[in-house]
Protein backbone atom coordinates (compact mmCIF):
# COMPACT_ATOMS: atom_id res chain seq x y z
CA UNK A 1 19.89 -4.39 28.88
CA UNK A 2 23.45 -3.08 27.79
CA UNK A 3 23.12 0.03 26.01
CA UNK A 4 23.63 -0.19 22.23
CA UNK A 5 26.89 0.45 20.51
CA UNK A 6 25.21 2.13 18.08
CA UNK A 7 24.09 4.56 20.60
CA UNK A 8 27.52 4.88 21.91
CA UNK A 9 28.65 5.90 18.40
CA UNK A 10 25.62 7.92 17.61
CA UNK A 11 26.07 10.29 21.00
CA UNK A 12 29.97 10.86 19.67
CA UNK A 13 28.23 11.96 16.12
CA UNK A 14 25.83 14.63 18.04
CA UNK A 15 28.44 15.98 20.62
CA UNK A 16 30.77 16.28 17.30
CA UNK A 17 27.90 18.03 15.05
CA UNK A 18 25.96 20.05 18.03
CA UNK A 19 30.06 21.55 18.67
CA UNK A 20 29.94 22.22 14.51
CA UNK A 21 26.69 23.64 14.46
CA UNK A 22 27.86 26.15 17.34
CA UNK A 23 30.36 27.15 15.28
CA UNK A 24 28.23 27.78 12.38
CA UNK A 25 25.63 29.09 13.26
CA UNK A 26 24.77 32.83 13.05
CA UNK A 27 23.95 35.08 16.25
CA UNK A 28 20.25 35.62 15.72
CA UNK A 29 17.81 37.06 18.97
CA UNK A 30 16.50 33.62 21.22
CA UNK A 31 13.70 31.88 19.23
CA UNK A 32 12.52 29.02 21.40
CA UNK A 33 12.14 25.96 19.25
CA UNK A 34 10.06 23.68 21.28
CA UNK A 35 6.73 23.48 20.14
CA UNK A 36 7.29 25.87 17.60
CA UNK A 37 4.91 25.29 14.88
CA UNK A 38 6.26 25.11 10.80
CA UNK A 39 4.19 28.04 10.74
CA UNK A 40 6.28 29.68 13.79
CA UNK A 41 9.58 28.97 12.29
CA UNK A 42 8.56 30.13 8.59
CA UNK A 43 7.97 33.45 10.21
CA UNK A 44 11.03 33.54 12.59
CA UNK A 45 13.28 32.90 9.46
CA UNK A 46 11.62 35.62 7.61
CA UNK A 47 12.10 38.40 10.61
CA UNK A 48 15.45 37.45 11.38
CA UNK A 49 14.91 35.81 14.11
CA UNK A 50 15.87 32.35 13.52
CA UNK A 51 18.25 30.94 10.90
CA UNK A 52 17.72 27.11 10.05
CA UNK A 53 21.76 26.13 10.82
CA UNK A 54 20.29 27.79 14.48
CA UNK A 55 17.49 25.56 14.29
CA UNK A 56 18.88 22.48 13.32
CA UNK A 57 21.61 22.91 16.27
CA UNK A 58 18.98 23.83 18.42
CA UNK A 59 17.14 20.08 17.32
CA UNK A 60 20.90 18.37 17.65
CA UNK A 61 21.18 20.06 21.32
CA UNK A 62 17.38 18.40 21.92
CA UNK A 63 18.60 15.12 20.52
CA UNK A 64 22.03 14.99 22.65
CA UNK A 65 20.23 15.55 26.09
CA UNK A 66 17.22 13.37 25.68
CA UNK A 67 17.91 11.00 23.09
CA UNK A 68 19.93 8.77 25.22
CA UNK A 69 16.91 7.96 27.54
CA UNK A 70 14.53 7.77 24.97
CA UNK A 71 16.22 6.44 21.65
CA UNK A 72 14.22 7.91 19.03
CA UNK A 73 17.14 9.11 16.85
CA UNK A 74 19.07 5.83 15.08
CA UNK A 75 22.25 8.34 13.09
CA UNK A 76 22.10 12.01 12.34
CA UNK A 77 22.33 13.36 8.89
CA UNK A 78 26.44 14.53 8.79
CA UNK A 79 25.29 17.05 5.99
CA UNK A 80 22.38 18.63 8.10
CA UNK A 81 24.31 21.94 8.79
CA UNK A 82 25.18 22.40 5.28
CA UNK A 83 21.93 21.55 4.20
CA UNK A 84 21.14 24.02 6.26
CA UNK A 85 23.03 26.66 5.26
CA UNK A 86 22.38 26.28 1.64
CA UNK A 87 18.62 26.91 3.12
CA UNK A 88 20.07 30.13 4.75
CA UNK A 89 21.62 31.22 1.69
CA UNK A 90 18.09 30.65 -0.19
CA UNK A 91 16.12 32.41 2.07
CA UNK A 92 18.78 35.63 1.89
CA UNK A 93 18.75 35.58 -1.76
CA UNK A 94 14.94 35.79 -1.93
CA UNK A 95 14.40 31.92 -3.64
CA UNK A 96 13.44 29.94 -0.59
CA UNK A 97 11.21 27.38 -2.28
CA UNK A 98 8.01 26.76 0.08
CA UNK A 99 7.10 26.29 3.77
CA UNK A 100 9.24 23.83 4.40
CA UNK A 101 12.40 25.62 3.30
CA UNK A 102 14.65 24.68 6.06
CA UNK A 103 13.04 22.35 8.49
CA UNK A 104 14.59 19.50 10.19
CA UNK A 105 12.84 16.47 9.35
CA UNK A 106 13.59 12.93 10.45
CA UNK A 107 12.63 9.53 8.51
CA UNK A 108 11.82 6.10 9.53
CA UNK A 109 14.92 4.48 9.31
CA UNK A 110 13.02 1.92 6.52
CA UNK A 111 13.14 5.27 3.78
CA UNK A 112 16.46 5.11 1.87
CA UNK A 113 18.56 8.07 1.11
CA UNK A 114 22.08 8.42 -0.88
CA UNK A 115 25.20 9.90 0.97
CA UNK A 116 26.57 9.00 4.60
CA UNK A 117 23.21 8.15 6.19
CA UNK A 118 22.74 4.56 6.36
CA UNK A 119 19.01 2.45 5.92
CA UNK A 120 18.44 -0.63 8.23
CA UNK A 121 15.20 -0.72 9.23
CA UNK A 122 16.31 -0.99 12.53
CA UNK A 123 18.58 -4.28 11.85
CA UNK A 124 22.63 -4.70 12.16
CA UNK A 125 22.48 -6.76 9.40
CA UNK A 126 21.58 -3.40 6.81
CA UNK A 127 24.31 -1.40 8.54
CA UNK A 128 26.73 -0.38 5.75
CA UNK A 129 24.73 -1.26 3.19
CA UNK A 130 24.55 0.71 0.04
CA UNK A 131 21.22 1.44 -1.70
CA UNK A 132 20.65 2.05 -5.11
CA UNK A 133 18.31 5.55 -4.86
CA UNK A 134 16.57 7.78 -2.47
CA UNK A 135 12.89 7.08 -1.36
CA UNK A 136 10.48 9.39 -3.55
CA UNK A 137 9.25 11.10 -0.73
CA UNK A 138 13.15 11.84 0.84
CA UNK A 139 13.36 13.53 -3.03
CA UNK A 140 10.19 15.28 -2.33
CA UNK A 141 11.28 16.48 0.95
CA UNK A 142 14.95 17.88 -0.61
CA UNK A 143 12.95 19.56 -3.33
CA UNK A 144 10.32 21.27 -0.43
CA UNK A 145 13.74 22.41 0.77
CA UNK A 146 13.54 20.27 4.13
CA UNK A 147 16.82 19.60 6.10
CA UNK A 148 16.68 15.45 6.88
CA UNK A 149 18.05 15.42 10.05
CA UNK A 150 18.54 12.05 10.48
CA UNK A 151 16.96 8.19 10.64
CA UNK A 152 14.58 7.91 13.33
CA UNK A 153 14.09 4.59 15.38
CA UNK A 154 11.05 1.55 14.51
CA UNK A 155 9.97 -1.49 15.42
CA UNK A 156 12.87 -3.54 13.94
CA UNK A 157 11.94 -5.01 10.31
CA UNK A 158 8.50 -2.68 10.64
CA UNK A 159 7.70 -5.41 13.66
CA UNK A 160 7.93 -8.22 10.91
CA UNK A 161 10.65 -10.21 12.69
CA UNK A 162 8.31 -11.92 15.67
CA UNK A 163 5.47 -11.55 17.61
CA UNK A 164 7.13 -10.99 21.01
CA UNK A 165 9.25 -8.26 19.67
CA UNK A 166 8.44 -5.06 21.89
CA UNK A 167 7.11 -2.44 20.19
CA UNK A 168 9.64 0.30 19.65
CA UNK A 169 12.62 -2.03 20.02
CA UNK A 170 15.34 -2.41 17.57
CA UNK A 171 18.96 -3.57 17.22
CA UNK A 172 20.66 -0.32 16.60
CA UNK A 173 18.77 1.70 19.02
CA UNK A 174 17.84 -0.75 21.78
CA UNK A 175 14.03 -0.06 23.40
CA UNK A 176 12.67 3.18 22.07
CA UNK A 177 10.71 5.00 25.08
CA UNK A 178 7.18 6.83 25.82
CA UNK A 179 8.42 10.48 26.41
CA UNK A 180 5.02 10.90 28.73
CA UNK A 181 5.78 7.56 30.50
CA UNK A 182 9.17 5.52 30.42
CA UNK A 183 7.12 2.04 31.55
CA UNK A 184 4.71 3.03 28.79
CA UNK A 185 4.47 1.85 25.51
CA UNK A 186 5.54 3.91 22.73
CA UNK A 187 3.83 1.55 20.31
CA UNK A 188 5.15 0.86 16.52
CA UNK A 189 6.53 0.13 13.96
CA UNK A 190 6.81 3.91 14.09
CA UNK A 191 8.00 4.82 17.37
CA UNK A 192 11.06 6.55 16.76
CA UNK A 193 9.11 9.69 14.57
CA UNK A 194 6.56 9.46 17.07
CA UNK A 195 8.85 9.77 20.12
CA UNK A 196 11.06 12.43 18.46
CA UNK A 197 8.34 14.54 17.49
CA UNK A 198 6.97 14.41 20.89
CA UNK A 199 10.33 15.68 22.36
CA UNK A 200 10.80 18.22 20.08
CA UNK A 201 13.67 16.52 18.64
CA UNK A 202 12.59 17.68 15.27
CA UNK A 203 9.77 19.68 13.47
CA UNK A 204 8.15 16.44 11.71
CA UNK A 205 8.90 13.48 10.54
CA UNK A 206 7.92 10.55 8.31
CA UNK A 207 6.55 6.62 9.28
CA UNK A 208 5.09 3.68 7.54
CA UNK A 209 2.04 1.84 8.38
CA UNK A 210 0.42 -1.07 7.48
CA UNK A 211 -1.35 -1.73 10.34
CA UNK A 212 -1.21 1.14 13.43
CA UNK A 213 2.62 2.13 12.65
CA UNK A 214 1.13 6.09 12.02
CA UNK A 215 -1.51 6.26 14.00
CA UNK A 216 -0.70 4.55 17.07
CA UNK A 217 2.40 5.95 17.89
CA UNK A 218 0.87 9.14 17.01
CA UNK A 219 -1.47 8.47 19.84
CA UNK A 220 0.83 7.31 22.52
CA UNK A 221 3.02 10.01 22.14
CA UNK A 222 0.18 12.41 22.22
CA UNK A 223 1.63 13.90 18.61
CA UNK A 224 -0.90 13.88 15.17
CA UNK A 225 -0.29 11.20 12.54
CA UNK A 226 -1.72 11.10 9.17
CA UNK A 227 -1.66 7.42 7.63
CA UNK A 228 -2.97 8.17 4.37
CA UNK A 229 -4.91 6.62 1.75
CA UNK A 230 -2.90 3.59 0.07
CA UNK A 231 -1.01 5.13 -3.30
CA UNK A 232 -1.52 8.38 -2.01
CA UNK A 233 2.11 8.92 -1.64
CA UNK A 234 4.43 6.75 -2.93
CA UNK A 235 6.46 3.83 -1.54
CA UNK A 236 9.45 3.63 -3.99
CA UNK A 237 12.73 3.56 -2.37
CA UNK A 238 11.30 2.08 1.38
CA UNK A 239 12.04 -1.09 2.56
CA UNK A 240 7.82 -2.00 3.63
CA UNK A 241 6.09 -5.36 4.29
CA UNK A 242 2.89 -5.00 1.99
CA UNK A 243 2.88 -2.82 -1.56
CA UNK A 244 -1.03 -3.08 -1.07
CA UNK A 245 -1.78 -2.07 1.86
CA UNK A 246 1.03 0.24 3.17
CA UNK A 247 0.89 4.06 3.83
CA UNK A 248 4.06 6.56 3.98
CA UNK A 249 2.34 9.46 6.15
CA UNK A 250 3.30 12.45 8.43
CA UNK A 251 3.65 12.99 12.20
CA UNK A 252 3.56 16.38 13.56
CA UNK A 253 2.68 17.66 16.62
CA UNK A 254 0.08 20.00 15.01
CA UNK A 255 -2.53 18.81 12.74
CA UNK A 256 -1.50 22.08 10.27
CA UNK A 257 2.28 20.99 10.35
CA UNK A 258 0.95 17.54 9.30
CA UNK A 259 -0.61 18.62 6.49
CA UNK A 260 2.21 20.81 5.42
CA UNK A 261 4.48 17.64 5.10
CA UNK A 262 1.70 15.95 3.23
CA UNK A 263 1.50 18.42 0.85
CA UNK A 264 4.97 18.02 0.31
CA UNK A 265 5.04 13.97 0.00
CA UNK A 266 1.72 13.17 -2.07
CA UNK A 267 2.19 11.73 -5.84
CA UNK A 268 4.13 9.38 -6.88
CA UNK A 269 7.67 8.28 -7.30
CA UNK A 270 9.72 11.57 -9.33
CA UNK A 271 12.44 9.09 -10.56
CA UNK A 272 9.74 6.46 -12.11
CA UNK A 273 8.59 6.72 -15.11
CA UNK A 274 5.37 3.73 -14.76
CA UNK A 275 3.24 4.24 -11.43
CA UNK A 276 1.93 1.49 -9.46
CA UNK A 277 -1.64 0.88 -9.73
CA UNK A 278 -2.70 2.41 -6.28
CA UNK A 279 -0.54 5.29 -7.22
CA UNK A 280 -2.75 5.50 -10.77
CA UNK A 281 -5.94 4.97 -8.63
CA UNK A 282 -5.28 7.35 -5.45
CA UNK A 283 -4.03 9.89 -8.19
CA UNK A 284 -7.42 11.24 -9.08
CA UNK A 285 -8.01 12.18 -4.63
CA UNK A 286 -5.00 14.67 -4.78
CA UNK A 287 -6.73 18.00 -4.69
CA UNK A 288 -5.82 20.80 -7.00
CA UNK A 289 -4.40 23.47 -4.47
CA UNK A 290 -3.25 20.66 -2.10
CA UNK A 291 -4.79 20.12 1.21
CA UNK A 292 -4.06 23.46 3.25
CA UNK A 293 -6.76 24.54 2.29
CA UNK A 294 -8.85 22.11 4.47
CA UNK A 295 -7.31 23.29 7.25
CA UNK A 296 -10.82 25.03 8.41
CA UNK A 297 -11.58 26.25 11.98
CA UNK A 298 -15.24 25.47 11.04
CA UNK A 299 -14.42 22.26 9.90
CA UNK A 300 -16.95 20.11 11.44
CA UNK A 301 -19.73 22.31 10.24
CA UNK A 302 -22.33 19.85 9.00
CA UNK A 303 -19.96 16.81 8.70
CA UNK A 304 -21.97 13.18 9.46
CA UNK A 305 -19.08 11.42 12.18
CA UNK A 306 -20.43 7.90 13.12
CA UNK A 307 -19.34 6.75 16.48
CA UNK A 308 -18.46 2.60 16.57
CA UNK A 309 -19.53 2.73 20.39
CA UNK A 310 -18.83 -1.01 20.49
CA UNK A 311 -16.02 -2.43 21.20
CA UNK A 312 -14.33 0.71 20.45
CA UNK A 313 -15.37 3.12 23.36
CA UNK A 314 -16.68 0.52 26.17
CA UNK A 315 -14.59 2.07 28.97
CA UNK A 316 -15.00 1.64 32.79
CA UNK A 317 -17.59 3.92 34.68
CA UNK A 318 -15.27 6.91 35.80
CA UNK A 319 -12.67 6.32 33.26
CA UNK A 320 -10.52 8.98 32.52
CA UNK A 321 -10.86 7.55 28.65
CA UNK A 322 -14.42 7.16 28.68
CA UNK A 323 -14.98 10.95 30.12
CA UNK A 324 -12.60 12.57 28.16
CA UNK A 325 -14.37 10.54 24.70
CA UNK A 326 -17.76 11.86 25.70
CA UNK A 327 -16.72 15.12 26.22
CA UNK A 328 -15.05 15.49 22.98
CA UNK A 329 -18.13 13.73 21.53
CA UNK A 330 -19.74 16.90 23.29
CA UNK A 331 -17.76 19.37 21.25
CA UNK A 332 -17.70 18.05 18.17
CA UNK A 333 -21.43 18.28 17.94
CA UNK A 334 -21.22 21.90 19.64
CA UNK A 335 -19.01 22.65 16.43
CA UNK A 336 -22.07 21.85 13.87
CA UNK A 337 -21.39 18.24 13.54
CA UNK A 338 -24.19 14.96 13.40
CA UNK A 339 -23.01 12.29 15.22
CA UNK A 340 -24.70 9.10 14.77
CA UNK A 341 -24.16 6.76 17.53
CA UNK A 342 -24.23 2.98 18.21
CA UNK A 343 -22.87 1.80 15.05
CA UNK A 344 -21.79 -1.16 13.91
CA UNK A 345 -19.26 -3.20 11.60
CA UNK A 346 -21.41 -6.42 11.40
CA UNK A 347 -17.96 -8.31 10.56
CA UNK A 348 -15.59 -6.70 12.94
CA UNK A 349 -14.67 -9.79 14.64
CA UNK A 350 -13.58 -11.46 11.59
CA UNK A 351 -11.61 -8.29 10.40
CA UNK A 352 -9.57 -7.95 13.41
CA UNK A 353 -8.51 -11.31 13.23
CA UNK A 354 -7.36 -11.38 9.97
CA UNK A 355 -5.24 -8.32 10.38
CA UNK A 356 -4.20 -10.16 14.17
CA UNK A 357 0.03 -9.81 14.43
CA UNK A 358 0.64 -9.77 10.39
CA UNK A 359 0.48 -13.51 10.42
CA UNK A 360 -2.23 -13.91 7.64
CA UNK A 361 -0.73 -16.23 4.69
CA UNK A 362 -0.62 -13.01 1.99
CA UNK A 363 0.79 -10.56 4.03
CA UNK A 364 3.58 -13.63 4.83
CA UNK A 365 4.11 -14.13 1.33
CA UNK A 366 3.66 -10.29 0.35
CA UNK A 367 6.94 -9.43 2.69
CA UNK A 368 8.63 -12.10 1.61
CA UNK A 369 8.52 -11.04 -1.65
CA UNK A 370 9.46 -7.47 -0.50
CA UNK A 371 12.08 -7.87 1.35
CA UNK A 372 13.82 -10.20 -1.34
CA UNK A 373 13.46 -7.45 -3.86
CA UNK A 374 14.55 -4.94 -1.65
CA UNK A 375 17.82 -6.87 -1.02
CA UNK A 376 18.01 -7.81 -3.90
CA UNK A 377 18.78 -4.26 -5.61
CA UNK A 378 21.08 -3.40 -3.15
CA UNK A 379 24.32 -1.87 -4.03
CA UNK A 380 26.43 -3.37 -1.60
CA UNK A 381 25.01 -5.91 1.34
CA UNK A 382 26.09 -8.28 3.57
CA UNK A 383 22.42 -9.87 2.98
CA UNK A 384 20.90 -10.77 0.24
CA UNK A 385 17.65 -12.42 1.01
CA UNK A 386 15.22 -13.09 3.71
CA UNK A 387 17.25 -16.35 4.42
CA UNK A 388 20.22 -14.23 4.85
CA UNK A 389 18.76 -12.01 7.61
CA UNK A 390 17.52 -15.20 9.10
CA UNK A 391 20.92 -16.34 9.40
CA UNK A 392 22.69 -13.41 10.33
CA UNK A 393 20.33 -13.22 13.54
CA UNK A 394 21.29 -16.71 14.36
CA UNK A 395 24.99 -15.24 14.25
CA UNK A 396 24.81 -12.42 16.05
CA UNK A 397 22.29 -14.30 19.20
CA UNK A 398 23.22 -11.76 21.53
CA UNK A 399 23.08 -7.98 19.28
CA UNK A 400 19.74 -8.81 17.98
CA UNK A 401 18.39 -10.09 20.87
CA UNK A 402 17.21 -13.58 20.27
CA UNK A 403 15.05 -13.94 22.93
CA UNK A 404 12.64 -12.60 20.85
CA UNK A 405 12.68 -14.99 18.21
CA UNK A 406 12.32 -14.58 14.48
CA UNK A 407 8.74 -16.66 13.92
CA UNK A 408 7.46 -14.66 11.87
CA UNK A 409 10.70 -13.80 9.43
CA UNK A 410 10.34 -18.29 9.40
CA UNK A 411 6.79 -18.56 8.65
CA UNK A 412 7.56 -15.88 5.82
CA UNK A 413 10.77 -17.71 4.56
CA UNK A 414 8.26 -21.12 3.96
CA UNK A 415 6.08 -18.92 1.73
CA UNK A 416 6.42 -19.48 -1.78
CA UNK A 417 4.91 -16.60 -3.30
CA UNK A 418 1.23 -15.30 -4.08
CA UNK A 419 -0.28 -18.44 -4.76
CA UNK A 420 -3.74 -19.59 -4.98
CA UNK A 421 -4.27 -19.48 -0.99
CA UNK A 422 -2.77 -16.32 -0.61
CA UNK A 423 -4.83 -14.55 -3.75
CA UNK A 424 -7.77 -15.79 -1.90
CA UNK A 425 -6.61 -14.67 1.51
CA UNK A 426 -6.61 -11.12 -0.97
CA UNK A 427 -10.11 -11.40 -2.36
CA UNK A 428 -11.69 -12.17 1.34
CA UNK A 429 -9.95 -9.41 2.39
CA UNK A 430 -11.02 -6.97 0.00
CA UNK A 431 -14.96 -8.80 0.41
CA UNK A 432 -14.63 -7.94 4.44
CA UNK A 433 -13.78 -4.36 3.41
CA UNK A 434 -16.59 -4.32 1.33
CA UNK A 435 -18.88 -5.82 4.04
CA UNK A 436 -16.94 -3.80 6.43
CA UNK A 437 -16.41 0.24 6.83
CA UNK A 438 -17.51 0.64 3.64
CA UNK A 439 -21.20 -0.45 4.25
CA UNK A 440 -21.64 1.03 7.54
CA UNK A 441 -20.51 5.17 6.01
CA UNK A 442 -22.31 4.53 2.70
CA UNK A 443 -25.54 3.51 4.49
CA UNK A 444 -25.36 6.35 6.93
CA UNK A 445 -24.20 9.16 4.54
CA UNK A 446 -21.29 9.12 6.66
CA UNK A 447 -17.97 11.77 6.54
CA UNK A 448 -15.57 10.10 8.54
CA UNK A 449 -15.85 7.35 11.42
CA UNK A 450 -14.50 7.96 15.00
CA UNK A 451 -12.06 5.40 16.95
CA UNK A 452 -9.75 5.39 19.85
CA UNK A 453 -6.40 6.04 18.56
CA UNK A 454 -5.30 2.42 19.32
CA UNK A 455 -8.18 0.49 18.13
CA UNK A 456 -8.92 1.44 14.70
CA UNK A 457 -6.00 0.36 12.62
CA UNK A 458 -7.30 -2.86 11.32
CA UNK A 459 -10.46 -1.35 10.48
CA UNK A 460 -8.66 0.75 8.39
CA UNK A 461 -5.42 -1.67 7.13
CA UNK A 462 -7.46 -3.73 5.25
CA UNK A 463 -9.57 -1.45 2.75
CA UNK A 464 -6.11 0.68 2.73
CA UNK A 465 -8.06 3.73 4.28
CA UNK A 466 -6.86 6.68 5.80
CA UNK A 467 -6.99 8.20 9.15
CA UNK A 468 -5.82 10.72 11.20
CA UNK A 469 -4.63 10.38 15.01
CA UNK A 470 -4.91 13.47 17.33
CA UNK A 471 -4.43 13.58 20.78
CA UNK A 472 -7.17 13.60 22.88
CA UNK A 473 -5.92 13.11 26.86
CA UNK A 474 -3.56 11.49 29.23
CA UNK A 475 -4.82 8.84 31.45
CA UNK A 476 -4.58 9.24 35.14
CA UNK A 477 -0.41 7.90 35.03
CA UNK A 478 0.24 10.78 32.45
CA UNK A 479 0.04 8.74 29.25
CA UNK A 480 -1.24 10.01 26.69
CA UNK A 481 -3.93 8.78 23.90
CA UNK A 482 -5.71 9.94 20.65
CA UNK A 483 -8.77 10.02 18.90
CA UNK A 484 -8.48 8.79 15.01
CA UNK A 485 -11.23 10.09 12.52
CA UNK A 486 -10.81 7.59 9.70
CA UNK A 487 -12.74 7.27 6.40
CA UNK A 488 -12.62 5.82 2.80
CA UNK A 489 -10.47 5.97 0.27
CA UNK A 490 -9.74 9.54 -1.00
CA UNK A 491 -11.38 11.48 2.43
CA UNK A 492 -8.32 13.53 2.93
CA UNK A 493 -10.25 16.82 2.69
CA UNK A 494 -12.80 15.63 5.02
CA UNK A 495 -10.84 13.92 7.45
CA UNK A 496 -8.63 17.20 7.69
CA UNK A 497 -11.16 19.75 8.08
CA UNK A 498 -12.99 17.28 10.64
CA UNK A 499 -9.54 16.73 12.59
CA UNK A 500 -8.09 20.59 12.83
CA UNK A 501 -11.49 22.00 13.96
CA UNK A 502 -11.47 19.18 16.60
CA UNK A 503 -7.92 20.29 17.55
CA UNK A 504 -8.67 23.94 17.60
CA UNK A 505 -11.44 23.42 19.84
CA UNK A 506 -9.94 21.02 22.41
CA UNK A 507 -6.16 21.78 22.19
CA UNK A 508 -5.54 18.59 24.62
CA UNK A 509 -1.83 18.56 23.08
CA UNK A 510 0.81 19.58 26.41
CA UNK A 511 4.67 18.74 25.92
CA UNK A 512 6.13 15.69 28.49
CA UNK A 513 7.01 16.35 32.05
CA UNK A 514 10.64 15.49 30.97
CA UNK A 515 11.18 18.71 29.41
């Protein structure tokens, strides 16, 4: 595959900025960045150690050497380094406004934001388009005092456009890449946080999920993701597929750093003056004091964690999977947890296929609807509608990669909004939830539920639950994959306490080979 222009003219941008931010930056003593922890840098800035125009040329460096092989960056922020040094300048004059005062973040490249940074979701046909506002949680982030580094990479359209699109591929990047394994999958829609977070191409970032786009990746790239609760934090300003059932969460590579950025992002839109109804309802979970304070070594102390042995952990005798799972199932009792075993989601089948490659009539209608708006309220566009982006692929055969179809942008385009079939595609969705997770933790007493990374996202997509991905090994090639705790709606606290005193105890987390 040719590389990318876009990648062509994003290396000139990072030779160009990583020579500025040489420049600019002030001679501090050597603080190694890579798997610093927000933590770490907070207390590097604060002994003089580290500066964050040092840091985010430290990040750009990162990006230059590595992105080109693994294409997790889309475009870099131009005003990073100022950013930057406003942070600086904050931090010397004693009003640096919280622990995320001068970190680099990076966001999906579906999460709008004013200036010179462009929003395509991945897709020539956005590039140079002009959107009306910033995403809520790209506000949040500037008012936390976070540097936005840049767009990361995604599946393109949130892997909306066709079932054989490769996970981690899109048109202004080309085919993002597993840091741990080039032949592996990176998985998606949000592969590009995932992957850069992984190479310690920034301190955190932000993805979307409806349906794995957290916590997979997450997994895969052996980095935490927290897909939370639906509402929870808000979507305004984000280009998604489904206002009911997706989740704007972190990805870290510590659970604490995750949190931090969740703190950061929760509530809703700061430009709105209405909420959405899941905003309204998930308002009530947001803890006063935030969620740091979950962050307990102890965690697991008397928490009720139901295994779903079947078909989630059915793994080959000698596995490395299936040993590394048991053994973790090992600690997590040894840390004061009950674990009840052999459970059961009586309709599991019938979930999984109704969440099966995003082809179920609402969520067709639902992104249809979606993307229209989004387009719609575009300042400037060369697309205006689905139909538009439909067409503009069939003009440009070779750039987006035709091969790979468009089926499912066509079987969206003959939707005709949320009509009777769809509302009841809705309600037996919402009865399977029901019928589903719910049952099994109410009728156990249960805390949180325990998957493998890559297996529980439907469980979860379709009550609009939250989980949280940690890593958990690397199989015997060197990739890695996770464990997801996931509960119901609201579980933040527990999932949290449940998922740092797992980390803490195993601390399976080990940077790629690569670097």
């Amino acid at each position: 595959m040719a590389f990318p222009k876009s990648c062509f003219f994003l290396l000139l941008q990072l030779s160009a900025a990583a020579a500025a931010a040489a420049a600019a930056a002030a001679v501090v003593p050597s603080f190694d960045f890579k798997e610093a922890t927000i933590a770490g840098i907070q207390s590097a800035f604060d002994e003089g150690r580290l500066t964050s125009v040092q840091l985010v040329h430290d990040y750009l460096e990162q990006i230059s050497s590595y992105n080109p092989r693994l294409r997790a960056v889309v475009e870099l922020n131009p005003d990073a380094l100022s950013d930057a040094a406003r942070a600086d300048r904050r931090r010397l004059s004693g009003l640096a406004v919280g622990p995320l005062d001068g970190v680099p973040i990076l966001l999906k490249d579906n999460m709008c934001t004013l200036g010179r940074l462009n929003t395509t979701a991945g897709s020539l046909a956005l590039l140079g388009s002009v959107v009306p506002r910033e995403a809520a949680v790209a506000i949040l982030l500037r008012r936390a005092g976070a540097v936005i580094l840049g767009k990361a990479s995604m599946s393109e359209w949130s892997a909306f456009r066709s079932v054989s699109l490769p996970a981690g591929w899109c048109a202004r990047s080309g085919q993002g890449r597993n840091p741990y394994s080039a032949d592996s999958t990176p998985c998606g829609s949000s592969s590009g946080p995932a992957i850069g977070v992984a190479a310690n191409m920034a301190a955190a970032a932000l993805g979307t999920e409806v349906d794995g786009s957290i916590l997979c990746p997450a997994g895969e790239s052996s980095v935490v993701g927290i897909k939370p609760t639906v509402g929870l934090v808000s979507r305004a300003g984000i280009l998604i597929v489904s206002e009911r059932l997706e989740a704007v969460g972190p990805i870290a590579r510590t659970v604490a750093d995750a949190v931090v950025v969740l703190d950061a992002i929760v509530g809703s839109d700061p430009l709105a003056a209405d909420r959405t109804a899941d905003e309204v309802a998930a308002a009530k979970f947001i803890p006063a004091g935030g969620y740091r304070q979950f962050l307990k070594a102890d965690g697991l102390r008397g928490k009720r964690v139901g295994i779903l042995r079947r078909p989630f952990f059915v793994y080959a005798k000698r596995s490395v999977e299936g040993a590394a799972f048991d053994r973790h199932f090992r600690t997590i009792r040894a840390k004061g947890a009950i674990l009840v075993d052999n459970l059961q989601i009586e309709n599991l089948e019938v979930i999984l296929n109704a969440m099966k490659s995003g082809e179920s009539a609402d969520l067709l209608a639902e992104f249809k609807l979606s993307i229209n708006s989004y387009l719609s309220k575009l300042v400037s566009s060369s697309v205006r509608s689905l139909a538009d982006v439909i067409a503009f692929n069939k003009q440009h055969i070779a750039e987006e990669r035709m091969e790979f179809g468009q089926n499912i942008f066509l079987a969206a385009e003959n939707t005709s909004g949320l009509r009777e079939a769809e509302k009841m595609a809705m309600e037996e969705m919402a009865r399977l939830s029901a019928e589903g997770l719910e049952k099994v933790m109410v009728e156990n007493r249960l805390d949180a539920v325990v998957f493998p990374e890559a297996r529980a996202s439907p469980v979860l997509a379709i009550g609009g639950y939250p989980g949280i991905t940690v890593p958990a090994g690397y199989r015997s090639s060197g990739e890695p994959f996770g464990i997801c705790f996931g509960g119901l709606k609201g579980s933040e606290p527990n999932l949290i306490e449940i998922a740092y005193a797992f980390e803490q105890a195993t601390r399976v987390r080990k940077r790629p080979a690569i670097m």
